[in-house]
N, C-alpha and C. Protein backbone atom coordinates (compact mmCIF):
# COMPACT_ATOMS: atom_id res chain seq x y z
N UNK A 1 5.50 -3.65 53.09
CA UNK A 1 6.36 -2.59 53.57
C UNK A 1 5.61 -1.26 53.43
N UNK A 2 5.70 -0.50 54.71
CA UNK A 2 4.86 0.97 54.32
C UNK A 2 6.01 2.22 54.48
N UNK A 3 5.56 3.10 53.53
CA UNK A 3 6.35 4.20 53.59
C UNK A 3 6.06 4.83 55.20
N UNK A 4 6.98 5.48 56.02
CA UNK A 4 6.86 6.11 56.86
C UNK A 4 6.23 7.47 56.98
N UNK A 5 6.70 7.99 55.82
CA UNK A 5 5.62 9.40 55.45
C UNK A 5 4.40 9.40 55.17
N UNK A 6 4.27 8.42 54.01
CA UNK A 6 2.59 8.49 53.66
C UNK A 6 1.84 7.20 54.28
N UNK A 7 2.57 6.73 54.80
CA UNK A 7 1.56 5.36 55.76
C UNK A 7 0.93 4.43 54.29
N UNK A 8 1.40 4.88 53.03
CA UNK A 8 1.02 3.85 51.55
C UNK A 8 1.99 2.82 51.61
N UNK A 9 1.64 1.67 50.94
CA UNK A 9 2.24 0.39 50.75
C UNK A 9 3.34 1.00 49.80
N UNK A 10 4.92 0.81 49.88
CA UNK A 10 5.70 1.29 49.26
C UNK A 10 5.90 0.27 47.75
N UNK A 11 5.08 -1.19 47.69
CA UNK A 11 4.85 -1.81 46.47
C UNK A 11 4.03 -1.10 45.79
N UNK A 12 3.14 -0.60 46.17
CA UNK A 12 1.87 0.11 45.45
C UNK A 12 2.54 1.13 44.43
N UNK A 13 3.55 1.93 45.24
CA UNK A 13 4.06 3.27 44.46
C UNK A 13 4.67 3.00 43.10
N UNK A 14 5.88 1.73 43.45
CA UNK A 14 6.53 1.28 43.10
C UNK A 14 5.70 0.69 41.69
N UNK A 15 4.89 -0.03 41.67
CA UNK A 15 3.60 -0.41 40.49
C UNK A 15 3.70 0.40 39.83
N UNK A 16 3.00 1.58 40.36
CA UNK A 16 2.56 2.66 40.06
C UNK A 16 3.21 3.14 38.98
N UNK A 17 4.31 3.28 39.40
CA UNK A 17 5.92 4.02 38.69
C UNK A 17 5.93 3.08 37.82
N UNK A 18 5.99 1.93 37.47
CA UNK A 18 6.29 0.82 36.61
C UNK A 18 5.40 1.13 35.37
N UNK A 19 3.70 1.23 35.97
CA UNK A 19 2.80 1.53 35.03
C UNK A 19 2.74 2.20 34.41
N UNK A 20 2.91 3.84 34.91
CA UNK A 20 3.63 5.01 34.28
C UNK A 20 5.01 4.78 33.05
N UNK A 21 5.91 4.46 33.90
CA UNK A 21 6.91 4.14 32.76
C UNK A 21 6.67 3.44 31.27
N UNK A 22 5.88 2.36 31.39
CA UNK A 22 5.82 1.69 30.48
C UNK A 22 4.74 2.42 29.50
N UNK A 23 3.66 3.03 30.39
CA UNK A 23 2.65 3.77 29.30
C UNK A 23 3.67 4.68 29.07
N UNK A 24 4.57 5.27 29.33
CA UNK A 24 5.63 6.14 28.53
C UNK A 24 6.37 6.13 27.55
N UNK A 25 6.35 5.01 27.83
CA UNK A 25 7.31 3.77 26.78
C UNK A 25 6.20 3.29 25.44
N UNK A 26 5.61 3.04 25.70
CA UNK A 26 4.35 2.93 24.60
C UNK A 26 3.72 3.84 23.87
N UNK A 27 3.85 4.89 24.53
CA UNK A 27 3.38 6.50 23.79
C UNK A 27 4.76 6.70 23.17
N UNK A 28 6.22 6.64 23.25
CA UNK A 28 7.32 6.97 22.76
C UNK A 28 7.20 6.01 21.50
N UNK A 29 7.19 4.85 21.78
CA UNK A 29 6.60 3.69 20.10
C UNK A 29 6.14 4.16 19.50
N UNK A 30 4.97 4.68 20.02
CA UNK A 30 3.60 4.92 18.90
C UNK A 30 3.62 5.88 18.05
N UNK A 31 5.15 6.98 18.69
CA UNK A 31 5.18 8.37 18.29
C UNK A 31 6.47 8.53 17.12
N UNK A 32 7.58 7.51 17.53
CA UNK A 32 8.40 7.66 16.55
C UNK A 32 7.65 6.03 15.56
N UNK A 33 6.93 5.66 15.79
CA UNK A 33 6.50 4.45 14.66
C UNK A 33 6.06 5.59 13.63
N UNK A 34 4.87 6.86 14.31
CA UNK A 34 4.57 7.57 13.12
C UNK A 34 5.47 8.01 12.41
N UNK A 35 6.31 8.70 13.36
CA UNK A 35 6.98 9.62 12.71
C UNK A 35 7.94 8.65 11.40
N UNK A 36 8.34 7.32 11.22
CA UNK A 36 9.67 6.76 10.77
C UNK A 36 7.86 6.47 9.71
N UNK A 37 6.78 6.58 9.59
CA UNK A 37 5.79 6.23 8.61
C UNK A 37 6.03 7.43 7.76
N UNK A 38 5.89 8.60 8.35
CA UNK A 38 6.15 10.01 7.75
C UNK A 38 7.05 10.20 6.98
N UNK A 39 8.35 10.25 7.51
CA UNK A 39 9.29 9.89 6.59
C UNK A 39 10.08 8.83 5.69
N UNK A 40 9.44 7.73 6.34
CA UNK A 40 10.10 6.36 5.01
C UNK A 40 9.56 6.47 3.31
N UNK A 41 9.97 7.41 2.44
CA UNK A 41 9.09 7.17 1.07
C UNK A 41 9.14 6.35 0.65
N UNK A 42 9.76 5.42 0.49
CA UNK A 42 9.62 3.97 -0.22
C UNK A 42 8.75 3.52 0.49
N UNK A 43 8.19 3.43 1.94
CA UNK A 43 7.16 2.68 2.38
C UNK A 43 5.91 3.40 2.15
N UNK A 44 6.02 4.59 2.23
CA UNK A 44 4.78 5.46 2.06
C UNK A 44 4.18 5.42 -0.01
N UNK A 45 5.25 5.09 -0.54
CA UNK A 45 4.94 5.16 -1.86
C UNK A 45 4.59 3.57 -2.12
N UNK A 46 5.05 2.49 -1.54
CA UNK A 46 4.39 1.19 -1.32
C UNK A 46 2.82 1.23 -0.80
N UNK A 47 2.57 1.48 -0.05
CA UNK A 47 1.74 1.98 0.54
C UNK A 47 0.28 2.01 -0.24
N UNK A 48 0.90 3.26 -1.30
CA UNK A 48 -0.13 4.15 -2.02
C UNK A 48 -0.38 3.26 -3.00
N UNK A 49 0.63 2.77 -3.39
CA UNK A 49 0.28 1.72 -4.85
C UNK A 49 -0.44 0.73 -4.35
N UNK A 50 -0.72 0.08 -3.11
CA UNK A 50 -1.56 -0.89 -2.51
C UNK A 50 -2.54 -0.35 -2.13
N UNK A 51 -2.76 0.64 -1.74
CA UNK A 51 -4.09 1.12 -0.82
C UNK A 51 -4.92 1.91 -2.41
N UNK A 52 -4.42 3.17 -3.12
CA UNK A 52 -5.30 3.82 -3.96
C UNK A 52 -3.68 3.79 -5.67
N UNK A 53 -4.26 2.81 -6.00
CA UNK A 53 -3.60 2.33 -7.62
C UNK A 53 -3.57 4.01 -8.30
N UNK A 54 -4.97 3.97 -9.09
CA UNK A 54 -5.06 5.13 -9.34
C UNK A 54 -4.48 6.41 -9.47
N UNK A 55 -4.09 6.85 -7.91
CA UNK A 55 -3.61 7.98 -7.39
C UNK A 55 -2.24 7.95 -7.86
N UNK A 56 -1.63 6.34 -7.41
CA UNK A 56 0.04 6.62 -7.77
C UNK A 56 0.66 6.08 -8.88
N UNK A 57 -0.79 5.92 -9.58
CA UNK A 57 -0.36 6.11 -11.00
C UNK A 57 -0.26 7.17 -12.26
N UNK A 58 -1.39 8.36 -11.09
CA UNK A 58 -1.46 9.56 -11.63
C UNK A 58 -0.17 10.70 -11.21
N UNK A 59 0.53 9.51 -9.52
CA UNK A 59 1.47 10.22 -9.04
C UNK A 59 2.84 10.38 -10.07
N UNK A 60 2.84 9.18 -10.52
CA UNK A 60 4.13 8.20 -10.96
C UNK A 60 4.01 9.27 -13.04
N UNK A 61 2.50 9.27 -13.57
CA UNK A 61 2.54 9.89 -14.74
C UNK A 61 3.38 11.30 -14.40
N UNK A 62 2.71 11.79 -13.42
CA UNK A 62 3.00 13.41 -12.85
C UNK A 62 4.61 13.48 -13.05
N UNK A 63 5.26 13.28 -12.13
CA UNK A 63 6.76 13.36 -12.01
C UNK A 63 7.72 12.48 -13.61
N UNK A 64 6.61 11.18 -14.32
CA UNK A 64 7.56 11.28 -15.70
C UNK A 64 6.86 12.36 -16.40
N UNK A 65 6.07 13.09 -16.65
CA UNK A 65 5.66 14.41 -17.66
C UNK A 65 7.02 15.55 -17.09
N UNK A 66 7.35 15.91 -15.54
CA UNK A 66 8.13 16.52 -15.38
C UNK A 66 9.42 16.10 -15.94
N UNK A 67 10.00 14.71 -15.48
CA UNK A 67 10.82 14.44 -16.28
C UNK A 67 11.62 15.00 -17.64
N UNK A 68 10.54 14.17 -18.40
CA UNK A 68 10.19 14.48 -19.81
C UNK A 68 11.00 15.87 -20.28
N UNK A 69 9.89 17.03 -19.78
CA UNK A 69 9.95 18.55 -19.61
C UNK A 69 11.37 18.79 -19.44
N UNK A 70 12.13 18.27 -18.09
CA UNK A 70 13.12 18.67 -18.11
C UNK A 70 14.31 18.44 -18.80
N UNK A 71 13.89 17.21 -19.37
CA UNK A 71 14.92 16.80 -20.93
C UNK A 71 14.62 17.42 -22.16
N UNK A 72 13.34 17.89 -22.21
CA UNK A 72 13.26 18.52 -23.39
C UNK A 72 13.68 20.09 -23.21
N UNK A 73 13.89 20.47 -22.23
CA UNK A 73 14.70 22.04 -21.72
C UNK A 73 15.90 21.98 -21.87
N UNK A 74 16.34 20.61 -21.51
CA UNK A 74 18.02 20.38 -21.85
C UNK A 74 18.35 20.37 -23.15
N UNK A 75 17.94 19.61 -23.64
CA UNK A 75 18.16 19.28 -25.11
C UNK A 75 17.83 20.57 -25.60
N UNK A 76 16.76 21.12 -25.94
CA UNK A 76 16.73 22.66 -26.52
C UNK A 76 17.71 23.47 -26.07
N UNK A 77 18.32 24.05 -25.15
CA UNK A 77 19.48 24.89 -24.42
C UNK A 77 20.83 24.01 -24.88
N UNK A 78 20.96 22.96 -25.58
CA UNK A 78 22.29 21.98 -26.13
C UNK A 78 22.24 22.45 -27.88
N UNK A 79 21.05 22.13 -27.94
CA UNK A 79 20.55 22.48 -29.39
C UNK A 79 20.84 24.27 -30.16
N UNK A 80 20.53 25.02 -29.03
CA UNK A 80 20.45 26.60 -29.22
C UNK A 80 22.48 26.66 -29.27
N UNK A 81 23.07 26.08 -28.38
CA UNK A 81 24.26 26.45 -28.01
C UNK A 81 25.49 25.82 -29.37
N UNK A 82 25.06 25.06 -30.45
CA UNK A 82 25.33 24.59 -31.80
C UNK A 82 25.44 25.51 -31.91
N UNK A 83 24.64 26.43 -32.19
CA UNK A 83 24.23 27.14 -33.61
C UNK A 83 24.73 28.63 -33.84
């Protein structure tokens, strides 16, 4: 079948459009796959403990020292308010 305007095979276009779409469709995957990598922390903190030990064990010390800190701020400000 040919288009009357452009004298092109109107399957051709039609492909065309299909091919387009779907590479559209595949760039839209690829873009929210990152993005749901970006924000999942449980997968991103899985992740780290498999890929660099080390790091998220220096991550994991980091945030209990804060911890820690912030119980020992509590407890002193409970302690001061006795007395």
């Amino acid at each position: 079948m040919t288009n009357e305007y452009t004298g092109r095979s109107a399957e051709r276009g039609g492909v065309q459009k299909e091919t387009e779409v779907e590479r559209a469709r595949a760039e839209l995957v690829a873009a929210l796959s990152e993005l749901e990598d970006k924000v999942n922390v449980p997968k991103r903190i899985k992740r780290l403990r498999v890929e660099d030990p080390n790091r998220f064990l220096a991550g994991v010390s980091a945030v209990g020292a804060v911890a820690a800190g912030i119980v020992a701020i509590g407890v002193t400000i409970l302690v001061k308010r006795r007395h």
